[in-house]
Protein backbone atom coordinates (compact mmCIF):
# COMPACT_ATOMS: atom_id res chain seq x y z
CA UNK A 1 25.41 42.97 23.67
CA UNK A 2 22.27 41.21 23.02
CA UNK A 3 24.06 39.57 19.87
CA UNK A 4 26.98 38.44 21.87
CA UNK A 5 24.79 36.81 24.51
CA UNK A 6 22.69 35.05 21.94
CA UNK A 7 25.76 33.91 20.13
CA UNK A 8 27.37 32.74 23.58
CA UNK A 9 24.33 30.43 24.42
CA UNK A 10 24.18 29.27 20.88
CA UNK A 11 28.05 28.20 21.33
CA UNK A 12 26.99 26.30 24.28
CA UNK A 13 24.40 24.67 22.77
CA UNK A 14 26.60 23.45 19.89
CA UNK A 15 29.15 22.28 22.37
CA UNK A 16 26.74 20.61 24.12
CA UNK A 17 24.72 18.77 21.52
CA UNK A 18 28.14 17.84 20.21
CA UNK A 19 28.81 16.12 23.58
CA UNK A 20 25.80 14.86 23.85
CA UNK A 21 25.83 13.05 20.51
CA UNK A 22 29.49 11.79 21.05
CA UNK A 23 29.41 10.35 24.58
CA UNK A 24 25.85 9.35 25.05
CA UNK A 25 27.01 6.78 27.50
CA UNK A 26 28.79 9.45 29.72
CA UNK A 27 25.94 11.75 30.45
CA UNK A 28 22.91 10.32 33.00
CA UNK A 29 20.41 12.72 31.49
CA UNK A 30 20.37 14.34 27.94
CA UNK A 31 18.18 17.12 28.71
CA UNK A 32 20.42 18.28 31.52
CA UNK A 33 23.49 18.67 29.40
CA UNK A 34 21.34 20.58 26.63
CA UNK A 35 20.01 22.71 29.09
CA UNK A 36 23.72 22.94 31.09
CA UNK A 37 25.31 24.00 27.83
CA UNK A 38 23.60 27.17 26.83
CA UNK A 39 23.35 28.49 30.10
CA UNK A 40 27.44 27.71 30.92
CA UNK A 41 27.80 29.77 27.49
CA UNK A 42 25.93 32.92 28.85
CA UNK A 43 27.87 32.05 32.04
CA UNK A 44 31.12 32.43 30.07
CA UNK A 45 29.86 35.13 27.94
CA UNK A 46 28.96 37.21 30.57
CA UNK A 47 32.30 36.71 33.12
CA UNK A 48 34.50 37.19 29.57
CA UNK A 49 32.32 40.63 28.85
CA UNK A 50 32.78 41.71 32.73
CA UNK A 51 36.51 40.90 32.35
CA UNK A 52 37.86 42.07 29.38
CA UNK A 53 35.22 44.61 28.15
CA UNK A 54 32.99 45.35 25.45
CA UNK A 55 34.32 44.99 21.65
CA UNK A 56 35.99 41.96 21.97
CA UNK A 57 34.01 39.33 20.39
CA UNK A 58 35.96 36.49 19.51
CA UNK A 59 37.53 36.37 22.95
CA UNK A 60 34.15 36.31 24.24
CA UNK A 61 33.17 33.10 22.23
CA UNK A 62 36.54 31.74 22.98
CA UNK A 63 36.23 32.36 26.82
CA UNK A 64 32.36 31.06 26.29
CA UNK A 65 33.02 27.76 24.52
CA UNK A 66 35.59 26.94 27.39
CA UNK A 67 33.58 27.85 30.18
CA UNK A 68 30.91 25.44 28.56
CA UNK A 69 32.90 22.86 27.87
CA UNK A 70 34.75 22.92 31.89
CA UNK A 71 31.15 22.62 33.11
CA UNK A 72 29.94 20.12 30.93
CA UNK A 73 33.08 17.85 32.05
CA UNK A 74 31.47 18.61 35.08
CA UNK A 75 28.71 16.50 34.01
CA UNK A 76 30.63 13.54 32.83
CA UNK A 77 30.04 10.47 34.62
CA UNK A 78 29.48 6.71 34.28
CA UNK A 79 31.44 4.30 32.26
CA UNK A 80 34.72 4.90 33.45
CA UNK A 81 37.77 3.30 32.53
CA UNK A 82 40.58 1.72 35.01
CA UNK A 83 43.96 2.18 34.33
CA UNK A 84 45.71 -0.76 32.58
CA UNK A 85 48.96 0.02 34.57
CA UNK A 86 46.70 -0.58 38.39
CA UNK A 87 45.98 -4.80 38.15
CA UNK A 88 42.25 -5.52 39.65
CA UNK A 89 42.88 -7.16 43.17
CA UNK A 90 40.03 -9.51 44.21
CA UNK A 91 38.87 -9.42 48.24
CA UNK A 92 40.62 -11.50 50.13
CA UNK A 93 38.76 -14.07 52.24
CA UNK A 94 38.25 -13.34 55.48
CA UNK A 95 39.83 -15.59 58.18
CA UNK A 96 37.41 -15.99 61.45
């Protein structure tokens, strides 16, 4: 068990560093997706082992990594793109 855990949070690290490193403009603050990321892996790990029981490891990672990687998204901000198909409409004036 204590191997699973430790492999969980290291899955969410990885994740997380990977995210990190790819869409630095997206997160506000490094340290809270590195920090977010191994703890959404024991998260994951944890709710996968409760679920569908000991001896399944590789559905535990699986279920880890995704649970990591929903709650990262969760972190995903700034920078956003508009759609190209909704046109920018300027304020109208104001008529007194």
């Amino acid at each position: 068990m204590v191997w699973q855990a430790l492999s969980s949070a290291i899955v969410g690290l990885v994740l997380a560093g990977a995210a990190a490193h790819w869409l630095p403009g997206r997160f506000t603050d490094r340290t809270l997706v590195l920090a977010t990321g191994p703890a959404a892996g024991l998260l994951g790990g944890l709710i996968a082992r409760i679920v569908i029981g000991a001896g399944h490891p590789v559905p535990t990672l699986v279920i880890a990594a995704a649970v990591s990687v929903a709650i990262l998204s969760l972190l995903l901000g700034g920078n956003v793109r508009t759609s190209p198909f909704r046109p920018e409409v300027a304020p109208q004036p104001r008529t007194p």
